[in-house]
Protein backbone atom coordinates (compact mmCIF):
# COMPACT_ATOMS: atom_id res chain seq x y z
CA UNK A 1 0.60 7.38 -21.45
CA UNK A 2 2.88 6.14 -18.99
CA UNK A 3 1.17 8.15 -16.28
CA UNK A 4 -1.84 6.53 -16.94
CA UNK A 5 -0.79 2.84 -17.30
CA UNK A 6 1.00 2.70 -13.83
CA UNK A 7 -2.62 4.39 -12.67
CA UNK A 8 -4.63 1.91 -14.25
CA UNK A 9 -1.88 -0.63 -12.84
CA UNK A 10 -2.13 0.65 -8.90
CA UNK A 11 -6.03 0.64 -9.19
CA UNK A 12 -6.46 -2.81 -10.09
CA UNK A 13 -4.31 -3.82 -7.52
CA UNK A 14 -5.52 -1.11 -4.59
CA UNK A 15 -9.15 -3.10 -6.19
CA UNK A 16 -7.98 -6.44 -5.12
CA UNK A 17 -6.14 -5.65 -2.25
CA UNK A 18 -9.85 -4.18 -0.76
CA UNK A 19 -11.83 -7.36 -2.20
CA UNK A 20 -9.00 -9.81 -0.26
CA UNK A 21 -9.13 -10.72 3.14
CA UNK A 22 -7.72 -7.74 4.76
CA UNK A 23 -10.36 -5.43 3.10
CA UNK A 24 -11.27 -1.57 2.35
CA UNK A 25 -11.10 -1.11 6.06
CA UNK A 26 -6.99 -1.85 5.72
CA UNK A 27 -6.39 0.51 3.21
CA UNK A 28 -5.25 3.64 5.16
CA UNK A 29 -3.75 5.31 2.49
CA UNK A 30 -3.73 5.37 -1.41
CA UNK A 31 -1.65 7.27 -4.04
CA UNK A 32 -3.53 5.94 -6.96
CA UNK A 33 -5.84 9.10 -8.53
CA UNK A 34 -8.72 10.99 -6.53
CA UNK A 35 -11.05 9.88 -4.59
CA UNK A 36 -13.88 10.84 -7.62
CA UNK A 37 -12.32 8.92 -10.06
CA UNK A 38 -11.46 5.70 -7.69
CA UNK A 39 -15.55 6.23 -6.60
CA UNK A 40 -15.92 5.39 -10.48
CA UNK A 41 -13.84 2.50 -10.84
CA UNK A 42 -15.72 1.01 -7.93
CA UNK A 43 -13.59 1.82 -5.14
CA UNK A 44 -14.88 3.01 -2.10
CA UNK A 45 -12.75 4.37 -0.21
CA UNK A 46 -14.21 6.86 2.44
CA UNK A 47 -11.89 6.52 5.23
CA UNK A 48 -8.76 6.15 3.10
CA UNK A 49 -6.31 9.27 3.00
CA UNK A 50 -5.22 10.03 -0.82
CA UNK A 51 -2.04 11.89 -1.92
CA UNK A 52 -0.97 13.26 1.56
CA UNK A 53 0.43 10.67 4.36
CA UNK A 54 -2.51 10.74 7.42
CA UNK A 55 -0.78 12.58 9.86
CA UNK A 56 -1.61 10.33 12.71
CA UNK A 57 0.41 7.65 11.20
CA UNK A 58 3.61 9.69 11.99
CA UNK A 59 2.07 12.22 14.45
CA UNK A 60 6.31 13.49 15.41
CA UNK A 61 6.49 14.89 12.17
CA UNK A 62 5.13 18.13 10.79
CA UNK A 63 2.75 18.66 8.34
CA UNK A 64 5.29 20.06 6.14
CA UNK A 65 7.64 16.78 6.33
CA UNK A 66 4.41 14.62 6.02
CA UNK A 67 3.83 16.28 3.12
CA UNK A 68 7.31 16.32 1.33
CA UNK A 69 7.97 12.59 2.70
CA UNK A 70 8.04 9.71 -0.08
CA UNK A 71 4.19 8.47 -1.30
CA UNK A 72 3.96 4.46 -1.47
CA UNK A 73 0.85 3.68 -4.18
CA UNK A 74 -0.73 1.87 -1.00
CA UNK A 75 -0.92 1.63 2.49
CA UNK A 76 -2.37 -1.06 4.73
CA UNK A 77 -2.47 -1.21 8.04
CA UNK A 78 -2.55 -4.37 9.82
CA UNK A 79 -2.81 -5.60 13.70
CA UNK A 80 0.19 -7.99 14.36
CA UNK A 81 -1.72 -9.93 17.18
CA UNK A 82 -5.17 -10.81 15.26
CA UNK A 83 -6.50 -12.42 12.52
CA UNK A 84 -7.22 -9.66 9.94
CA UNK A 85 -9.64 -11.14 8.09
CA UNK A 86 -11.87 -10.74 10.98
CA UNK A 87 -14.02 -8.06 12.13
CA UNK A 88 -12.54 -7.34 15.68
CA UNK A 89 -12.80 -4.46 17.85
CA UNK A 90 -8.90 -4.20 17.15
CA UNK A 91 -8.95 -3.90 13.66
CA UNK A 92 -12.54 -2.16 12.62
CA UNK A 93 -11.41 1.70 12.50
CA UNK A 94 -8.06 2.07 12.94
CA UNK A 95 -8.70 5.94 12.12
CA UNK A 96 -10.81 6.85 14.96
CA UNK A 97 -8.06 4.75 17.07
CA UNK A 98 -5.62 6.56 15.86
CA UNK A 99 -8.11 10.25 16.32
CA UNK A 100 -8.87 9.02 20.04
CA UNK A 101 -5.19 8.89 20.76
CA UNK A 102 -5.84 4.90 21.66
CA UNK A 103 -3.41 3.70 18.80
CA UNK A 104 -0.42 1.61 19.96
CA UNK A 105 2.39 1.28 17.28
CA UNK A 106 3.92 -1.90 18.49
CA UNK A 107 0.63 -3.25 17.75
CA UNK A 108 0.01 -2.30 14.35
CA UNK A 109 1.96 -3.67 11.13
CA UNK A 110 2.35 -1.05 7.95
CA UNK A 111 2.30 -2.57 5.06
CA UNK A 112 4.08 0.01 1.75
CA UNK A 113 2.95 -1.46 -1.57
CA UNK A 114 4.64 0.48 -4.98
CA UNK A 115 4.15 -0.32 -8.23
CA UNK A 116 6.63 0.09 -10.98
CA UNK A 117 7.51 -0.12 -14.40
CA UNK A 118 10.89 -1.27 -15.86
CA UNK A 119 12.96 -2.49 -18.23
CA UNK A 120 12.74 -6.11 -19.33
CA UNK A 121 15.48 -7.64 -18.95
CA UNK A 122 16.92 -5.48 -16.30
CA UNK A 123 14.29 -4.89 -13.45
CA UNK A 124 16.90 -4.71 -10.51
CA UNK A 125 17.85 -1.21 -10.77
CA UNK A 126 14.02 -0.29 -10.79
CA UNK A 127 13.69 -2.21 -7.63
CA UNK A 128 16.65 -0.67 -5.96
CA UNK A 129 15.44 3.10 -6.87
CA UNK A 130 12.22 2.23 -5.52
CA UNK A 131 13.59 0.27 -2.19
CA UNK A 132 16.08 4.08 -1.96
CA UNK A 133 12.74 6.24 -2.78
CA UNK A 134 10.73 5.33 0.41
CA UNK A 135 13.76 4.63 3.06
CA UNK A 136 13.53 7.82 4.60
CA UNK A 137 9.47 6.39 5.36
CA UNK A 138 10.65 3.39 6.22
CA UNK A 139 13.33 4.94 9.06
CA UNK A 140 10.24 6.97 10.08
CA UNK A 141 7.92 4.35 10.60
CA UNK A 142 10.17 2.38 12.21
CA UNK A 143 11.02 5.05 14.88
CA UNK A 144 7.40 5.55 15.55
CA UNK A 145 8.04 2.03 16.73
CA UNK A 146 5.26 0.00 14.61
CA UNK A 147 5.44 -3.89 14.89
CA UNK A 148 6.54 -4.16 11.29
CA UNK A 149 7.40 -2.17 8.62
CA UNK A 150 7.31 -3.68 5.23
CA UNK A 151 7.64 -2.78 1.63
CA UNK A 152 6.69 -4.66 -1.65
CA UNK A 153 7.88 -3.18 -4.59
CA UNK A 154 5.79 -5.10 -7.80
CA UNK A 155 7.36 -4.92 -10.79
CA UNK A 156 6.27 -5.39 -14.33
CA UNK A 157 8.29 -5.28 -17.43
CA UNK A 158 7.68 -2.79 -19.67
CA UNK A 159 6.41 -4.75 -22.61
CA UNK A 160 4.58 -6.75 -20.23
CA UNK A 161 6.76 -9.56 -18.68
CA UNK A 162 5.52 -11.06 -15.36
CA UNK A 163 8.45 -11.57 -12.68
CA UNK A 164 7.89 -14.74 -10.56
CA UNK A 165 9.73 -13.18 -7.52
CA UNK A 166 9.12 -9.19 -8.68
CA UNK A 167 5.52 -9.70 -9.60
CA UNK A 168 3.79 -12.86 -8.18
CA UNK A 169 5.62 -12.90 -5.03
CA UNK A 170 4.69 -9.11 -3.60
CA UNK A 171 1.31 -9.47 -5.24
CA UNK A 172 1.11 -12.55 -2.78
CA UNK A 173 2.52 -11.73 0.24
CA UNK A 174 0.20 -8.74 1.80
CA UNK A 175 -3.02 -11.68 0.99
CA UNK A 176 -4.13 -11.05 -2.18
CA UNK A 177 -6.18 -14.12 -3.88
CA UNK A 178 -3.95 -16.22 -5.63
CA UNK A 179 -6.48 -16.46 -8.53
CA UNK A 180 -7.23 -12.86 -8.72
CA UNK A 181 -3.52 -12.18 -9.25
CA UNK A 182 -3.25 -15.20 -12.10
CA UNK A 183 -6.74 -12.68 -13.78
CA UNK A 184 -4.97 -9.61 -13.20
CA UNK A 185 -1.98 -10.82 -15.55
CA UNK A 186 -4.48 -12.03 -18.15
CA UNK A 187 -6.55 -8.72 -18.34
């Protein structure tokens, strides 16, 4: 049950995050179910890597470490010089960049979304565990010297209550449509 609520949870907002204005193309990685079952909720997500990091976003480490390293519920990828929103040569494929060896780091912005569950009344200690859970990624990606490395951590009460700066806030900060976010409370 719980399992399946933060899934449900991650999809809708993996489903959002591709409809905004950074796109499916952004999405470089997701942690949210397979790729057959996000195909059925609507998401298409071809060029997106599921359950295992993509290896050229930390090409130093080994498969082994990629594979044992923390797993955010998202990834976007983001160039720190252009407008995202637009189609640019710069941001259309960051894969094949990344396949042709042509990626820069320092020019390219990693965006970690997680999702979590927690207590009511006491959602810090969620937020810390989660903030603890991917800083070994974070020291990573930040050696592999990317513009910026950031994490929001979204968190919903367990009964249901809506945090204005652990729910609204990191739902608004990687672009996600204000009114979207107000629909995905209501739902």
């Amino acid at each position: 049950m719980i399992i399946k609520r933060h899934k449900t949870a991650s999809v809708l907002i993996v489903q959002a995050l591709q409809k905004g204005p950074c796109g499916a193309n952004q999405i470089a990685y997701t942690d949210v179910g397979s790729a057959d079952k996000l195909s059925e909720q609507g998401l298409n997500l071809r060029n997106t890597a599921n359950k295992t990091l993509p290896s050229w976003l930390l090409p130093k480490l080994t498969a082994y470490a990629l594979k044992a390293s923390s797993r955010p519920d998202a990834i976007l990828f983001l160039p720190s010089t252009v407008c995202y929103s637009r189609v640019t040569t710069r941001n259309t494929n960051f894969q094949q960049l990344a396949k042709d060896k042509k990626l820069n780091p320092n020019q390219w912005e990693v965006h970690r979304i997680e999702f979590k569950f927690c207590e009511d009344t006491r959602p810090d200690p969620q937020l810390q565990k989660a903030k603890a859970q991917h800083s070994m990624l974070i020291a990573n990606l930040n050696r592999h010297g990317y513009r910026e490395v950031k994490l929001y951590v979204i968190l919903v009460g367990a009964m249901g209550t809506i945090y204005k700066d652990y729910t609204d806030k990191p739902l608004a900060d990687p672009n996600l449509d204000y009114h979207k976010i107000k629909n995905w409370h209501t739902n």
